[in-house]
N, C-alpha and C. Protein backbone atom coordinates (compact mmCIF):
# COMPACT_ATOMS: atom_id res chain seq x y z
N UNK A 1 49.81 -25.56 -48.00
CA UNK A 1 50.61 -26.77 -47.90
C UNK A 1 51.85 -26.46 -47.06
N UNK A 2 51.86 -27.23 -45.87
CA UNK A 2 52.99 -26.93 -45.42
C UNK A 2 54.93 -27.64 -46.01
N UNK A 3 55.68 -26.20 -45.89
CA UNK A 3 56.72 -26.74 -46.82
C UNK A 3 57.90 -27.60 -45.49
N UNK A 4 58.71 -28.52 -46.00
CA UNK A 4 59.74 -29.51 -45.60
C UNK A 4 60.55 -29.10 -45.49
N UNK A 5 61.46 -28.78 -44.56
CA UNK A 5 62.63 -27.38 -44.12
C UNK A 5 63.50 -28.06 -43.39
N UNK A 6 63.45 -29.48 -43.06
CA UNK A 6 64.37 -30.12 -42.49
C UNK A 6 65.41 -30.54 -42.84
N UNK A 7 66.77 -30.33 -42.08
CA UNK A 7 68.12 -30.82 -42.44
C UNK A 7 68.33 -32.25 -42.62
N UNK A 8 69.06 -32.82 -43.38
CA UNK A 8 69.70 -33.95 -43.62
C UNK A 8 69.33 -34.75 -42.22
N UNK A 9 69.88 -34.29 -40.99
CA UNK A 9 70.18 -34.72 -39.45
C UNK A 9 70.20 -36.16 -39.78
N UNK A 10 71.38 -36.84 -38.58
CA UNK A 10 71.12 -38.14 -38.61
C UNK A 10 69.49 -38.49 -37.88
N UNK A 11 69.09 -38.04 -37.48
CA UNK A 11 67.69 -38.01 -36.66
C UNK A 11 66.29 -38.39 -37.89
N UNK A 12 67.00 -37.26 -38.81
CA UNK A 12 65.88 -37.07 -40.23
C UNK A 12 65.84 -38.31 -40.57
N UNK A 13 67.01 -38.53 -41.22
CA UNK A 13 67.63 -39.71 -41.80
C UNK A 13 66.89 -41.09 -40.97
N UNK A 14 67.02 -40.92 -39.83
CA UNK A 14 66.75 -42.38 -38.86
C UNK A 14 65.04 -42.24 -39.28
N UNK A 15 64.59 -41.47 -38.92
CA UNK A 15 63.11 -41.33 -39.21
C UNK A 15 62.31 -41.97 -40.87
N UNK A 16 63.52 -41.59 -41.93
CA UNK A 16 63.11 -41.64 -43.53
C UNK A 16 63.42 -43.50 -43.13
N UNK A 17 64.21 -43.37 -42.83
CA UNK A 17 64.82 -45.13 -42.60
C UNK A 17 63.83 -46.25 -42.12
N UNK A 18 63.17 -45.35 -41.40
CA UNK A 18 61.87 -46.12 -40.44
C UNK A 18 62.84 -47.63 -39.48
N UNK A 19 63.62 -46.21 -38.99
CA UNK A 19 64.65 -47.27 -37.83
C UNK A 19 65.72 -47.74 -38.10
N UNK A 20 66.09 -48.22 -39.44
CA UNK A 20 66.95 -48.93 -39.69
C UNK A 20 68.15 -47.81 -40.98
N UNK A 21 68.99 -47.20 -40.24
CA UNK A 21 69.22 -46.29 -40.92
C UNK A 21 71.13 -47.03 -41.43
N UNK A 22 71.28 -48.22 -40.83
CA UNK A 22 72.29 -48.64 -41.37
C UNK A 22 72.26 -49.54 -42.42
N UNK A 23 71.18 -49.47 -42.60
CA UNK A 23 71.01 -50.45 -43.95
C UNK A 23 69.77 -49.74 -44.86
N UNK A 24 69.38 -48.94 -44.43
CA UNK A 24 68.85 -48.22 -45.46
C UNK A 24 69.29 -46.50 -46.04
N UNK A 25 70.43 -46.34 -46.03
CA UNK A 25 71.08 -45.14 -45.96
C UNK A 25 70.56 -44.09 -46.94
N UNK A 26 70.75 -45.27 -47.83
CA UNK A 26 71.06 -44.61 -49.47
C UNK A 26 69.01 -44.48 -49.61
N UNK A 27 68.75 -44.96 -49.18
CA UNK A 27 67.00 -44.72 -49.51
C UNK A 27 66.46 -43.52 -48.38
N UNK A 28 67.17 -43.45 -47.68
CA UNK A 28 66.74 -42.34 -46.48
C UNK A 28 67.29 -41.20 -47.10
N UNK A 29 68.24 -40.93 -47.55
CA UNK A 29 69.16 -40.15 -48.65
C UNK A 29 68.05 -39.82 -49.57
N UNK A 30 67.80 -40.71 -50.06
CA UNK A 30 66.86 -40.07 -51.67
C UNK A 30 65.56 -39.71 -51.26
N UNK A 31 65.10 -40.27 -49.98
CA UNK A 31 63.55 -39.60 -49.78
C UNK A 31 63.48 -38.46 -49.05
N UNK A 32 64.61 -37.92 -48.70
CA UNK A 32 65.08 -36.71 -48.27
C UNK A 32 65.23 -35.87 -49.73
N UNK A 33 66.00 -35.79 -50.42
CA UNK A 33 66.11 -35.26 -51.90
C UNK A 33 64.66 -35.12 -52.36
N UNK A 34 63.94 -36.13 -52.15
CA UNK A 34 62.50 -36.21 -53.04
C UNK A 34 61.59 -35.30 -51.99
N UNK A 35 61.78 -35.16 -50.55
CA UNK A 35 61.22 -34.51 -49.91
C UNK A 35 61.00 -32.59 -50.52
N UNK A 36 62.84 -32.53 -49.93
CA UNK A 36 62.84 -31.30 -50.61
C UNK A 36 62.87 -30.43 -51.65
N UNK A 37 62.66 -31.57 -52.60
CA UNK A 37 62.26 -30.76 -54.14
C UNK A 37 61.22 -31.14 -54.09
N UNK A 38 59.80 -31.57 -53.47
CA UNK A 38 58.55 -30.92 -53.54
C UNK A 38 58.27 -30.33 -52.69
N UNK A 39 58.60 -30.47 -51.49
CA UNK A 39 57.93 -29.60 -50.69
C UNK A 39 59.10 -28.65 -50.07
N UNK A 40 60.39 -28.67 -50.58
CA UNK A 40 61.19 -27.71 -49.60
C UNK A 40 60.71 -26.37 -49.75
N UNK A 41 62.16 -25.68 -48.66
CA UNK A 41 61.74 -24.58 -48.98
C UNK A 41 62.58 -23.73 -50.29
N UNK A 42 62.31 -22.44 -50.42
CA UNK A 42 63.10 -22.22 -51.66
C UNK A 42 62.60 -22.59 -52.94
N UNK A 43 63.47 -22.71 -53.38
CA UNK A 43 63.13 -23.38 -55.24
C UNK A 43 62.86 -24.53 -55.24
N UNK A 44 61.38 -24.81 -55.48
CA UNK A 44 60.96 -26.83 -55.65
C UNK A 44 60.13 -26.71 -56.28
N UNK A 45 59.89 -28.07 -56.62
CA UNK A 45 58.87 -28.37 -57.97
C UNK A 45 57.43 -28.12 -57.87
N UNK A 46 57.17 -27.58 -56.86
CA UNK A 46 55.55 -27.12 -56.86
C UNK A 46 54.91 -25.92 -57.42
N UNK A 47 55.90 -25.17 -57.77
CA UNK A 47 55.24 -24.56 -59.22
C UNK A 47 55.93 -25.35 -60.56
N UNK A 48 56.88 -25.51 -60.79
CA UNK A 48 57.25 -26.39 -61.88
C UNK A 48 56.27 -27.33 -62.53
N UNK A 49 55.93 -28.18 -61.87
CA UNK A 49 54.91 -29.69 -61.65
C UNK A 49 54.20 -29.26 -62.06
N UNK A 50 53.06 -30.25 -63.09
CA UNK A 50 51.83 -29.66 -63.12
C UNK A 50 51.17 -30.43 -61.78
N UNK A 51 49.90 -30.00 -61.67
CA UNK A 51 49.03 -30.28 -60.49
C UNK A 51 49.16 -32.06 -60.30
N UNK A 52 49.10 -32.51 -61.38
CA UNK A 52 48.86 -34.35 -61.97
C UNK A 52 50.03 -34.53 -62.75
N UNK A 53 51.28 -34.68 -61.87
CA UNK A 53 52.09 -35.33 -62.67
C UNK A 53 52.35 -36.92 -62.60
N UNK A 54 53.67 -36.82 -63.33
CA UNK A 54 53.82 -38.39 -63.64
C UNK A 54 55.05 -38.92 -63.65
N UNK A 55 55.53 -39.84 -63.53
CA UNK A 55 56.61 -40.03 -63.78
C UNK A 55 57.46 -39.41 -64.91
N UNK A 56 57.49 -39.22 -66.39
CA UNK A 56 58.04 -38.85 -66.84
C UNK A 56 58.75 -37.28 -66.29
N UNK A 57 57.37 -36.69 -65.86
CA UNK A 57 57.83 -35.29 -65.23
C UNK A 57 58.98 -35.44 -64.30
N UNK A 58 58.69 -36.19 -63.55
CA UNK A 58 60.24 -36.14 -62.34
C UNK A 58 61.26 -36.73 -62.75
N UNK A 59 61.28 -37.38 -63.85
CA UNK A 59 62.24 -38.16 -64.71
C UNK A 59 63.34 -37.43 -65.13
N UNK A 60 62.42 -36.13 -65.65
CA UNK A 60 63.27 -35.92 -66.11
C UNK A 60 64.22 -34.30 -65.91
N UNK A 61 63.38 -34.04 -64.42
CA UNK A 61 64.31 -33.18 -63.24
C UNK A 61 65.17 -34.13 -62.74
N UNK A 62 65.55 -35.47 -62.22
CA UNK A 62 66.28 -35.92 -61.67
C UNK A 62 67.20 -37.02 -62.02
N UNK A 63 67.20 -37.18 -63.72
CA UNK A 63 68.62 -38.01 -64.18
C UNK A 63 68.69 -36.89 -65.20
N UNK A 64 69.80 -37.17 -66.22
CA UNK A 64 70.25 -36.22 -67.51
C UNK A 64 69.52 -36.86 -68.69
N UNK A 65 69.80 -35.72 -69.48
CA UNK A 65 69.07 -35.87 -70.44
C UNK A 65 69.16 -37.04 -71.45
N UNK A 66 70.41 -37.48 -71.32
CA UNK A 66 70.63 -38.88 -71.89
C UNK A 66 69.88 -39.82 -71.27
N UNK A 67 70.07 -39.86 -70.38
CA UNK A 67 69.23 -41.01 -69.54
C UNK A 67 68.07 -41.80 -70.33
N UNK A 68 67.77 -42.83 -70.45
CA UNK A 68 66.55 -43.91 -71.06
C UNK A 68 65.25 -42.95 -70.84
N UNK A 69 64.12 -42.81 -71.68
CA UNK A 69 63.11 -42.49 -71.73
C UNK A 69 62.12 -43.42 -71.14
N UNK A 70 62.47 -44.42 -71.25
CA UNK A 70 61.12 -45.58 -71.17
C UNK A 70 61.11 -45.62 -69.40
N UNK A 71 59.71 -46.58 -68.96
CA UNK A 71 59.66 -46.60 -67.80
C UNK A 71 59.35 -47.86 -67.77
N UNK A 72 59.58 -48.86 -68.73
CA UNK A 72 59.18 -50.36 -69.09
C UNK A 72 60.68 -50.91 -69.15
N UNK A 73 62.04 -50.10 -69.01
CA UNK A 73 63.05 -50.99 -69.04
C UNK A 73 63.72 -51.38 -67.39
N UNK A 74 64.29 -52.45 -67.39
CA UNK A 74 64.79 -53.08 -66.07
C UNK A 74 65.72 -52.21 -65.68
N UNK A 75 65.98 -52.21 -64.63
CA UNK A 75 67.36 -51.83 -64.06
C UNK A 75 68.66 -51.80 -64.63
N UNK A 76 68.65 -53.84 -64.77
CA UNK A 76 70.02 -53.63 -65.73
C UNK A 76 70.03 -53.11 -67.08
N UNK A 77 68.77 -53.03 -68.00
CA UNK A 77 69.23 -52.21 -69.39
C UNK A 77 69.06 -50.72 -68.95
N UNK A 78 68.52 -50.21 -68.30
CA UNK A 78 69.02 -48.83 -68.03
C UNK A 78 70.23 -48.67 -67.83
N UNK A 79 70.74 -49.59 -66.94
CA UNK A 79 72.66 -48.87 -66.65
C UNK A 79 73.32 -49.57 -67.65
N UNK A 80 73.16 -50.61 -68.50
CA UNK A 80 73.61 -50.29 -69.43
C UNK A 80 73.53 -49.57 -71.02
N UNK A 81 72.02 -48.52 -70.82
CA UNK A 81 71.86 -47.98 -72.13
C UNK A 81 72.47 -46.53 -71.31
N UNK A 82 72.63 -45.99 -70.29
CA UNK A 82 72.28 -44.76 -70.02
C UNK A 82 73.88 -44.74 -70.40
N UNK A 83 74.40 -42.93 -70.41
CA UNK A 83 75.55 -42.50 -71.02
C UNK A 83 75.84 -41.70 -69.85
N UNK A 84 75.57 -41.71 -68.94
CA UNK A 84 76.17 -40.82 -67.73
C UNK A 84 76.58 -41.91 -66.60
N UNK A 85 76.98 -43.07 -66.92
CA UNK A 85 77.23 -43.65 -65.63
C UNK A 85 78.76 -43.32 -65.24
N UNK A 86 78.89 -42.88 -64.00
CA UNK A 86 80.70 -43.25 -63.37
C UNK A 86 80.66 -43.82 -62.34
């Protein structure tokens, strides 16, 4: 499997954006993050992971442990049940 070794770059970024990198910042941002914790290089979740994961698995590498369990609640009762918001 080849691993994801690419920098942030505004270039990366324009690419995750699929063009539109001024209005999609914050999502070019996180599919970069999601890039390199599976496939970066270094320490990533591909031995961690099992082979068939699931949501809960990445759930719960990437908010805290307080964070809502469920994957059936909305948006807004997550930010307002979760205990780590600032």
């Amino acid at each position: 499997m080849p691993l994801f070794s690419q920098l942030p770059t505004p270039e990366v970024l324009q690419w995750l954006s699929a063009g539109r990198l001024a209005s999609r910042f914050h999502r070019a941002i996180r599919l970069w993050v999601l890039l390199s914790r599976f496939y970066g290089v270094g320490r990533n979740w591909a031995t961690e992971l099992p082979q068939r994961f699931n949501y809960g698995a990445v759930r719960d590498r990437l908010f805290a442990p307080t964070h809502p369990k469920s994957d059936r609640l909305s948006a807004e009762e997550i930010t307002s049940t979760c205990a780590d918001i600032t």
